[in-house]
Protein backbone atom coordinates (compact mmCIF):
# COMPACT_ATOMS: atom_id res chain seq x y z
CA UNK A 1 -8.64 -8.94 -14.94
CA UNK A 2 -5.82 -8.06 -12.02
CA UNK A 3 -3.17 -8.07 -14.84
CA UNK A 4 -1.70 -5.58 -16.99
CA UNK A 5 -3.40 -6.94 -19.89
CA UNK A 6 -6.60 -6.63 -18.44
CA UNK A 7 -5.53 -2.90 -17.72
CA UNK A 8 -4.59 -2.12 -21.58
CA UNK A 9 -8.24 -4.14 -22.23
CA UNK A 10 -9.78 -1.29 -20.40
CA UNK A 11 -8.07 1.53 -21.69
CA UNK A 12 -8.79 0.22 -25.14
CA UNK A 13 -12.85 -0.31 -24.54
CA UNK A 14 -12.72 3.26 -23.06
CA UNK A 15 -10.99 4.65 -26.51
CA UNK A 16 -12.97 2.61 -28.70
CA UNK A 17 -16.30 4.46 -26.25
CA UNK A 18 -15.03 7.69 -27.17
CA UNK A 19 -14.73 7.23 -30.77
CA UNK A 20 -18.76 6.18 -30.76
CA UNK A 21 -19.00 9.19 -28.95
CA UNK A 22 -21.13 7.30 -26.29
CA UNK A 23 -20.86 9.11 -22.93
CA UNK A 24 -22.66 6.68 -20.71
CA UNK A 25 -20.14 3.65 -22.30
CA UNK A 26 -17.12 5.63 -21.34
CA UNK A 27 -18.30 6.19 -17.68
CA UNK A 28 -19.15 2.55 -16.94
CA UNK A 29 -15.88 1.30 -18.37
CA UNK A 30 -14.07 3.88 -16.33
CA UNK A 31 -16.17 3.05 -13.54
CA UNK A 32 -15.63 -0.85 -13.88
CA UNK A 33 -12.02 0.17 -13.82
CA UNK A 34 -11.77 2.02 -10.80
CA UNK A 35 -13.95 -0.17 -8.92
CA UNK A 36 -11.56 -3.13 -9.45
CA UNK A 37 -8.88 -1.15 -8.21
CA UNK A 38 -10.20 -0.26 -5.34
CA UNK A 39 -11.45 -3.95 -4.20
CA UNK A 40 -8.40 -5.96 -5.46
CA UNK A 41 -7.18 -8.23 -2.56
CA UNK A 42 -4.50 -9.37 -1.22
CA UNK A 43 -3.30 -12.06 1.27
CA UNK A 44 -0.11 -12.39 2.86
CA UNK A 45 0.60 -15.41 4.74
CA UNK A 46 3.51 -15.12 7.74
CA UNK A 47 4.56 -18.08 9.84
CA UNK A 48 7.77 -19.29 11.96
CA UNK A 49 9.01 -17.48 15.38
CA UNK A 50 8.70 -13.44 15.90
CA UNK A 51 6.29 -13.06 13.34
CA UNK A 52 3.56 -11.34 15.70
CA UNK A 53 5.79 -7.93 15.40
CA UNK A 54 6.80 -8.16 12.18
CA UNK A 55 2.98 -8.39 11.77
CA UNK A 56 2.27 -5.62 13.68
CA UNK A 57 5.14 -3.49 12.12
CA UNK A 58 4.43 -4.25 8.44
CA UNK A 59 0.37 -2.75 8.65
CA UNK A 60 2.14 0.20 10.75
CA UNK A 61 0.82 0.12 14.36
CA UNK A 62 2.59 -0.08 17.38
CA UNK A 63 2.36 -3.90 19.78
CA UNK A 64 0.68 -2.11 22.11
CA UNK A 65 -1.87 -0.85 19.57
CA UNK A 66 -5.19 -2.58 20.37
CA UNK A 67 -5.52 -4.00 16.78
CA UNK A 68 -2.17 -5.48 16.56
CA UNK A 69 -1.34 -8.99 16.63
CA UNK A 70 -0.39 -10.26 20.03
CA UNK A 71 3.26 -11.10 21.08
CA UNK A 72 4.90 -12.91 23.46
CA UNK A 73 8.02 -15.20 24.32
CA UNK A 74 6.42 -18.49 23.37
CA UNK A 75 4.30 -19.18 20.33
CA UNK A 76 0.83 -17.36 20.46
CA UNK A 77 -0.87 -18.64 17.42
CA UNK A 78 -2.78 -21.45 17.42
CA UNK A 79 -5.17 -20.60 14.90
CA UNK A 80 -5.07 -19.10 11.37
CA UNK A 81 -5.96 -15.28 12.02
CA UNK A 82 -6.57 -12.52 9.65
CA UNK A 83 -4.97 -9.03 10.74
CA UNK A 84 -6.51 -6.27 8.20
CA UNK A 85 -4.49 -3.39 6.98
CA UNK A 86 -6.07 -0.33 9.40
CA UNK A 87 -6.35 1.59 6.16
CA UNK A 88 -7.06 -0.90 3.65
CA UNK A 89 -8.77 -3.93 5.00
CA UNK A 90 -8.86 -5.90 1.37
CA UNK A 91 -4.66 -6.14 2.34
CA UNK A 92 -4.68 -8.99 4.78
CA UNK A 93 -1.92 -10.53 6.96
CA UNK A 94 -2.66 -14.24 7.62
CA UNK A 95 -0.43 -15.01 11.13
CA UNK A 96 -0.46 -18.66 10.68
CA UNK A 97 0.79 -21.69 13.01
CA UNK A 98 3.82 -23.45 13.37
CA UNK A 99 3.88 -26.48 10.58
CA UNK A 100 4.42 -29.73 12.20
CA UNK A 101 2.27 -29.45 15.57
CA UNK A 102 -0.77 -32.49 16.10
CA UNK A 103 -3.35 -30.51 14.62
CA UNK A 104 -1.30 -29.31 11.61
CA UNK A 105 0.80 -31.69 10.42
CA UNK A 106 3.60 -31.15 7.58
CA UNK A 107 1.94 -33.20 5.15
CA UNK A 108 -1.87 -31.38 5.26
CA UNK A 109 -0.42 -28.16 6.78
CA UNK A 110 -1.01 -25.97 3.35
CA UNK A 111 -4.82 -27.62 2.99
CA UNK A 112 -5.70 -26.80 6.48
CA UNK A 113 -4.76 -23.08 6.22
CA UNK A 114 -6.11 -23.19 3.19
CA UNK A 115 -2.61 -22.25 0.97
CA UNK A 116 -4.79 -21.17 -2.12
CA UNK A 117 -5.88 -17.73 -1.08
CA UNK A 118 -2.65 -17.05 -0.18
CA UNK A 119 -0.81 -14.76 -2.90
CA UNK A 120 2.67 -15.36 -0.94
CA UNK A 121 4.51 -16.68 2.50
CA UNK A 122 7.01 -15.21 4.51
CA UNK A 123 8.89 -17.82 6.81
CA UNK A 124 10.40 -15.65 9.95
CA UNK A 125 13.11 -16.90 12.31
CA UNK A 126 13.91 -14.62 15.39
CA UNK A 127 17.37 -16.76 14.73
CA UNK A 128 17.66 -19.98 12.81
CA UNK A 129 15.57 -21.16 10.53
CA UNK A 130 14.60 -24.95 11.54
CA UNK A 131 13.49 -28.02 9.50
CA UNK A 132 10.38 -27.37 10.10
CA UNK A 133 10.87 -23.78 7.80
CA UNK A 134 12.25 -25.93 4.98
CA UNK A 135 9.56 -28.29 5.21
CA UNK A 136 7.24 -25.46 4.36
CA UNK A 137 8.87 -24.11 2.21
CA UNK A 138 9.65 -27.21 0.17
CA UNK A 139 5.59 -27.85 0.44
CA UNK A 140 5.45 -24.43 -0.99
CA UNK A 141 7.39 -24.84 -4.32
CA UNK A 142 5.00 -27.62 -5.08
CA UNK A 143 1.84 -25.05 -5.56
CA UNK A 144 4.78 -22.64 -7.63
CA UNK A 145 3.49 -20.00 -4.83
CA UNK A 146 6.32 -17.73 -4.05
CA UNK A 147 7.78 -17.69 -0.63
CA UNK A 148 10.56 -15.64 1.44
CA UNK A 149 12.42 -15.97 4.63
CA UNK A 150 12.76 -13.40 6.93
CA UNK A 151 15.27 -13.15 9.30
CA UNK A 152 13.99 -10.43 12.41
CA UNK A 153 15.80 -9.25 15.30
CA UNK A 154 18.89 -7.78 13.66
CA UNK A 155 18.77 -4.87 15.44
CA UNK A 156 19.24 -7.36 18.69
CA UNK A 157 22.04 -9.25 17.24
CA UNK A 158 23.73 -6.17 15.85
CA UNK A 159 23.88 -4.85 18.56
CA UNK A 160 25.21 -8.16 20.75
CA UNK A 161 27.48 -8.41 17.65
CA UNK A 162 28.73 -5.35 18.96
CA UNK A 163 29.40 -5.29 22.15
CA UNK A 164 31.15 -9.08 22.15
CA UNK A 165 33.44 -7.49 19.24
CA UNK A 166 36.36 -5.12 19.19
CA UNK A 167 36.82 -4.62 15.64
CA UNK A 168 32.94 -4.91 15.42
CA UNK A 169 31.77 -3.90 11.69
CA UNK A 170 28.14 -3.81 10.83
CA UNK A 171 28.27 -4.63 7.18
CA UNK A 172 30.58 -7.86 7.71
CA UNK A 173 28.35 -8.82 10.99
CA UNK A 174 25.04 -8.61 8.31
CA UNK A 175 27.24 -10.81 5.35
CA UNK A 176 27.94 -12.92 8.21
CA UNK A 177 24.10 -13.59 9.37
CA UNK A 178 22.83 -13.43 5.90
CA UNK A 179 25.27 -16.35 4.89
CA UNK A 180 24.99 -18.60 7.75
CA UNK A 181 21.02 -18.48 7.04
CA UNK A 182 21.31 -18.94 3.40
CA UNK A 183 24.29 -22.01 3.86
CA UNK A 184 21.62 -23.59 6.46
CA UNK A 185 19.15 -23.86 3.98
CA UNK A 186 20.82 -25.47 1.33
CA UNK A 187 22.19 -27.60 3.81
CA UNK A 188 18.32 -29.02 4.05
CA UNK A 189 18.55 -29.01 -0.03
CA UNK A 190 16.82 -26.06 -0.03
CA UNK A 191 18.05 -24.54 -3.75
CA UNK A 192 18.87 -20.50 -3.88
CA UNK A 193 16.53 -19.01 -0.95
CA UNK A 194 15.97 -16.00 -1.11
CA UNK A 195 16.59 -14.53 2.54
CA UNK A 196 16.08 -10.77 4.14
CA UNK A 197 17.28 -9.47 7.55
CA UNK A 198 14.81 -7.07 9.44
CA UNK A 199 14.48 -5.74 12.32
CA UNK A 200 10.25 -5.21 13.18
CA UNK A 201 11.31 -2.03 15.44
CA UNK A 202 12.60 0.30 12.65
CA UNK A 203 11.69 -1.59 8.62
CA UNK A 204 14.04 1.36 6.79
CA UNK A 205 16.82 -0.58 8.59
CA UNK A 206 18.64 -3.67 6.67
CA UNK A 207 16.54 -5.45 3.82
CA UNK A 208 13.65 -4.39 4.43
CA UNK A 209 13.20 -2.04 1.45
CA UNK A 210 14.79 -4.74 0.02
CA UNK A 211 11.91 -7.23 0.26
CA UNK A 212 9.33 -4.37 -0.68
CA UNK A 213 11.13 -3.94 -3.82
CA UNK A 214 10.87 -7.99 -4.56
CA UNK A 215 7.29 -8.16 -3.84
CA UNK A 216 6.80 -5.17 -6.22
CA UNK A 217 8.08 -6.92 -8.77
CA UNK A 218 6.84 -10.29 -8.37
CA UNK A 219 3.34 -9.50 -7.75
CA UNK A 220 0.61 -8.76 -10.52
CA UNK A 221 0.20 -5.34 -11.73
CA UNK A 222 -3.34 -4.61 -9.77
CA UNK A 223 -1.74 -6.62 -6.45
CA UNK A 224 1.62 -4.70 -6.49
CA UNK A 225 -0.64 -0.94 -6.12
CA UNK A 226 -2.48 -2.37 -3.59
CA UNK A 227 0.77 -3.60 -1.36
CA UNK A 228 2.90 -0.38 -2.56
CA UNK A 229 -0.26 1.44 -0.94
CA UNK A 230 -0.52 -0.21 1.84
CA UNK A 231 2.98 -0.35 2.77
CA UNK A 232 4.04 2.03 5.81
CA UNK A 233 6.39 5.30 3.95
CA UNK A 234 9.92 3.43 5.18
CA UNK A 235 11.70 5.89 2.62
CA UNK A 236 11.31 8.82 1.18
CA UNK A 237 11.16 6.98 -2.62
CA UNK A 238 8.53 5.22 -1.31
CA UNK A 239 6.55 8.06 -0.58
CA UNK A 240 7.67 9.16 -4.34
CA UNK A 241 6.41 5.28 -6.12
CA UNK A 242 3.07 6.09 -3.63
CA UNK A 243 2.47 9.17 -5.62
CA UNK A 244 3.20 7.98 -8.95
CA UNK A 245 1.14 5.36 -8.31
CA UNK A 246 -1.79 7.54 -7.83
CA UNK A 247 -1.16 9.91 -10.76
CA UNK A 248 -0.84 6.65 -13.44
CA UNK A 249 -5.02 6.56 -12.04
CA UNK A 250 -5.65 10.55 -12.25
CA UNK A 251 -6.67 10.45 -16.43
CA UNK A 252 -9.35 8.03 -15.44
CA UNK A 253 -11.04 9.95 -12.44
CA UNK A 254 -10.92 12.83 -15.09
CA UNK A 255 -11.74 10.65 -17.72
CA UNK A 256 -14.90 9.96 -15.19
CA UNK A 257 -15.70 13.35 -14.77
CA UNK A 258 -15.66 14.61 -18.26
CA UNK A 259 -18.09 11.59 -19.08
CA UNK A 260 -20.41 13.61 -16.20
CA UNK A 261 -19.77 17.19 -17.54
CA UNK A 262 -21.02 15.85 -20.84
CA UNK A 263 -24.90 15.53 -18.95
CA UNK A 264 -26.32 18.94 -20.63
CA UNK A 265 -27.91 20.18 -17.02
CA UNK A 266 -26.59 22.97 -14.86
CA UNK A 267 -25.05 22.07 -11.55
CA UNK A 268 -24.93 18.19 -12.04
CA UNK A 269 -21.24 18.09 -13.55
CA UNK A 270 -19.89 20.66 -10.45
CA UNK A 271 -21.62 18.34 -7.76
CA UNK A 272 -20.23 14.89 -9.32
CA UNK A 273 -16.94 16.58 -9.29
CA UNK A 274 -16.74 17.48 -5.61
CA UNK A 275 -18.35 14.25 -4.22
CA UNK A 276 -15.82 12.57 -6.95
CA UNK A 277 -12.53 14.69 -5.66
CA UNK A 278 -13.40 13.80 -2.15
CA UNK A 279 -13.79 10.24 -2.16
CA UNK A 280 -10.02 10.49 -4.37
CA UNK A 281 -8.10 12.83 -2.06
CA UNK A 282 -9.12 10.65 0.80
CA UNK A 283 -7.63 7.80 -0.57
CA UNK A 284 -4.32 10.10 -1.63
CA UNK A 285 -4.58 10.63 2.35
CA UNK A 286 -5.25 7.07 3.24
CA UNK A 287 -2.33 6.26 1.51
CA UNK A 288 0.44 8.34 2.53
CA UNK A 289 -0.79 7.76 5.88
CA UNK A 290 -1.76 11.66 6.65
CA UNK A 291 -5.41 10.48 8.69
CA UNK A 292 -5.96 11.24 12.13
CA UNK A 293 -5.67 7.69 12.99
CA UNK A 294 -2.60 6.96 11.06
CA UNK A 295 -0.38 9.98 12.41
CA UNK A 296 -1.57 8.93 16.11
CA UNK A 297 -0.43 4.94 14.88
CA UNK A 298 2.82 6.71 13.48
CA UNK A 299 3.55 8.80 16.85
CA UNK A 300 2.85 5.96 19.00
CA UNK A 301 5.23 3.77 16.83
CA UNK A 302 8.35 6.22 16.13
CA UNK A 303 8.17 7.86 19.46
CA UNK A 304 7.47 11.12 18.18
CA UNK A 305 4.16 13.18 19.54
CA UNK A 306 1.71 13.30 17.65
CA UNK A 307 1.40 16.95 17.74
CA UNK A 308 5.06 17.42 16.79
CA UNK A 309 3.50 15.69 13.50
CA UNK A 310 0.74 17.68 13.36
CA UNK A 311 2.73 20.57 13.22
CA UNK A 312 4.98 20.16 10.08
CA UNK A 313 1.80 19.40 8.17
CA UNK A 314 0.31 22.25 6.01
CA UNK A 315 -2.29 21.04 4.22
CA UNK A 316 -6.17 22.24 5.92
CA UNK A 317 -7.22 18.48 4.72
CA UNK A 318 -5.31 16.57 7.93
CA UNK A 319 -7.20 18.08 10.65
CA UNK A 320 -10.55 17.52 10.04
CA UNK A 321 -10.41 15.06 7.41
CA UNK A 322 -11.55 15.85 3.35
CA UNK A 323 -14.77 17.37 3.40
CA UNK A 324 -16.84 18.94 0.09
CA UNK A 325 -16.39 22.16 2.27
CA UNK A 326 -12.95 22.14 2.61
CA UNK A 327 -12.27 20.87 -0.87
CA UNK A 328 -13.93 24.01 -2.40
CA UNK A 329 -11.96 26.52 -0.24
CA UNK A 330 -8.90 25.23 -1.36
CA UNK A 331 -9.92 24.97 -5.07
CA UNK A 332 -10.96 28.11 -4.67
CA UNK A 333 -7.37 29.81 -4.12
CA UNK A 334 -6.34 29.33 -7.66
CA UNK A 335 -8.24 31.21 -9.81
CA UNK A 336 -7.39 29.16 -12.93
CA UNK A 337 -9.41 26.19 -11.32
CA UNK A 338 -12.30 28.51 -10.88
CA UNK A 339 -12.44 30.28 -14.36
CA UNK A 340 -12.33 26.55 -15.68
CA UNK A 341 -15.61 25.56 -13.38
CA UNK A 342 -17.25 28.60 -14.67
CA UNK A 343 -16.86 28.57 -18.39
CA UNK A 344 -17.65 24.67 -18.09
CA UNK A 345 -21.19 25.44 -17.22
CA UNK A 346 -21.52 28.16 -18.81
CA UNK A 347 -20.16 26.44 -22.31
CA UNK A 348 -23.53 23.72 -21.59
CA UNK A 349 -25.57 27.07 -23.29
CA UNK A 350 -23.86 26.52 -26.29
CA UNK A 351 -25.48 24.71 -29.19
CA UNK A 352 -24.16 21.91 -31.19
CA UNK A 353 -20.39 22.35 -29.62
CA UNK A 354 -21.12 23.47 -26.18
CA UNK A 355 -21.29 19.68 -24.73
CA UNK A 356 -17.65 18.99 -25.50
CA UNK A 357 -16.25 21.95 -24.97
CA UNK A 358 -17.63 21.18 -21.53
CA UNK A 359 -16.65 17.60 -21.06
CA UNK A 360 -12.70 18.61 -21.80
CA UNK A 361 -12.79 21.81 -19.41
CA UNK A 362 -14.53 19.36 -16.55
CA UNK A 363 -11.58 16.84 -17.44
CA UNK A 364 -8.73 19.71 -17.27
CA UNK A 365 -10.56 20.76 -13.93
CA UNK A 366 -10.38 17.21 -12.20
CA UNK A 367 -6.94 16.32 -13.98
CA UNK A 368 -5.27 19.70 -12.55
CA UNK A 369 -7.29 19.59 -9.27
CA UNK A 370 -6.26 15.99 -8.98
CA UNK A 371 -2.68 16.66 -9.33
CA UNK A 372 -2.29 20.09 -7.28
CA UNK A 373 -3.74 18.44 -4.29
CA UNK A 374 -1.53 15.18 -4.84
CA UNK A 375 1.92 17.85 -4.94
CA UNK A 376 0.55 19.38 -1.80
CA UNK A 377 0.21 15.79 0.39
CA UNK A 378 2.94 14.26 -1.30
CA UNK A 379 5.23 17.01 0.34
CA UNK A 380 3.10 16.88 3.65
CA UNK A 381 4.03 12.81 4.07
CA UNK A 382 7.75 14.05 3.30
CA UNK A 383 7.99 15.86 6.09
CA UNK A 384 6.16 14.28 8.26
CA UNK A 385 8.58 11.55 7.45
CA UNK A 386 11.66 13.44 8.08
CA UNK A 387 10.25 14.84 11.04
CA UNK A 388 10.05 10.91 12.79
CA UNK A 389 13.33 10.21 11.22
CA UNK A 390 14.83 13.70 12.77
């Protein structure tokens, strides 16, 4: 069900619950919802020369980082290895061997690295792109997978570009590379490829953003959170997508929690809700890259301490990560949130009407809290983003 359909399915079985007024079918199809969210996969295979860094850049740790993919001057994979996001370990990137070697050969290459689990490939070149590339790629197009080629080490050639040239000029020097890759390829009869220069030290540079915004679009609706997500915040309208992408999912965590506030016993709703809001804010955390972990991969990578970081965040939820505790002291600065929480419970006393009355002030409580707390990290990965690009 990883489609949009499936998606519209969902929202229509939870609708159809709420008209049978039948509490415990509106939680479970909420539930079922969420939970294939959450565990959606996806695969990325990357092959060709300089990949190893462009691996290592695209999950957002440094090469020195002891989970990145190792690099070197000659080619370092001989075997097809899985490199987890850090954060989100169903978001895989498959470094896989050069095509055309003894043990993989052109013609069974896609069999033995097993092409099918594969939702696309991206072909790197450190320079040109070589026949064996186009074999691939041609091998490719016959399973209608999608594939790209990625040009890396523009930052290199700019900058060689540069110092041969008097009347250097970046834009023309990036035409320039850009066409010569593109004219080699259909020189092999390779028909419209689609090709995107990067450099693995800094990915706002050149097409990078670029190639995010084609894999958005390309991939299926559940796929394309889960790689927007996953994606390190190159841009500050990334950061932006991130959180709209998170508050398209905040009616069904209410949704989830006014199915709970409906269960006519004092307490239960206001516990669901706080194990509920942590297990959410940690993946609005998780996702703009705001853990411990992730600031200490982002100082290591951009060069700028990690306290320096540290410091232009506000929120109390960085430090020590999202705790029940910490949750309720911040709730408990707006005194709307609070009055809601109250008269929830206290609206369970009520005959006849007091149960729904309850469910929608537990769903105003988790939609509000939801939001608030997104606004407040949202603006905390903004800076911290400005901060490494300062």
């Amino acid at each position: 069900m990883g489609n949009q359909s499936g998606r519209q399915q969902i929202d229509t079985d939870i609708k159809e619950a709420l008209l049978k007024n039948d509490q415990h079918l509106v939680g479970a199809k909420i539930q079922e919802y969420l939970d294939e969210e959450q565990n959606v996969s996806l695969n990325i295979a990357e092959t060709g020369s300089g990949k190893s860094s462009f691996v290592n850049a695209f999950r957002g740790i440094d090469n020195e980082d002891e989970k990145a993919a190792p690099t070197g001057s000659v080619e370092t994979t001989m075997e097809v290895t899985p490199y987890p996001h850090p954060n989100y370990p169903n978001v895989t990137i498959w470094d896989l061997p050069g095509i055309g070697s003894i043990k993989y050969p052109t013609a069974k290459y896609l069999k033995k690295v097993g092409f099918e689990k594969f939702d696309f490939f991206i072909i790197i070149s450190a320079d040109r792109f070589k026949e064996n590339d186009v074999k691939l790629a041609k091998e490719i197009q016959k399973t209608k997978k999608k594939f790209y080629f990625v040009r890396s080490k523009i930052d290199h050639n700019v900058r060689d570009e540069e110092r041969s040239q008097r009347d250097f000029n970046e834009k023309r020097t990036l035409i320039q590379i850009r066409n010569n890759c593109i004219q080699g390829l259909q020189d092999q009869e390779l028909q419209s490829p689609q090709v995107f220069l990067v450099s693995s030290f800094d990915l706002k540079l050149y097409d990078f953003p670029k190639l995010v915004e084609t894999l958005k679009q390309e991939l299926p609706e559940l796929k394309k959170d889960a790689f927007l997500l996953a994606m390190p915040n190159i841009s500050l309208d990334m950061i932006k997508e991130k959180k709209k992408a998170f508050q398209a999912k905040v009616k069904y965590w209410a949704m989830l929690s006014a199915a709970v506030g409906g269960v006519p016993v004092p307490g239960v709703s206001a516990a669901v809700d706080i194990a509920l809001l942590v297990a959410v804010v940690t993946r609005y955390v998780l996702g703009f890259g705001l853990d411990i972990p992730s600031l200490k991969r982002m100082a290591n990578y951009s060069g700028v301490p990690y306290e320096e970081l540290k410091k232009v965040i506000k929120s109390t939820l960085i430090a020590t990560g999202v705790t029940s505790e910490l949750l309720v002291t911040l709730l408990s600065q707006f005194s709307t949130l609070g009055l809601l929480r109250a008269a929830e419970e206290g609206c369970k006393f009520i005959p006849i009407l007091g149960i729904p009355v309850s469910m929608g002030l537990s769903f105003t409580f988790t939609y509000s809290s939801l939001n608030m707390i997104l606004d407040i990290l949202a603006e905390d990965a903004e800076r911290v983003f400005t901060r490494v690009c300062s």
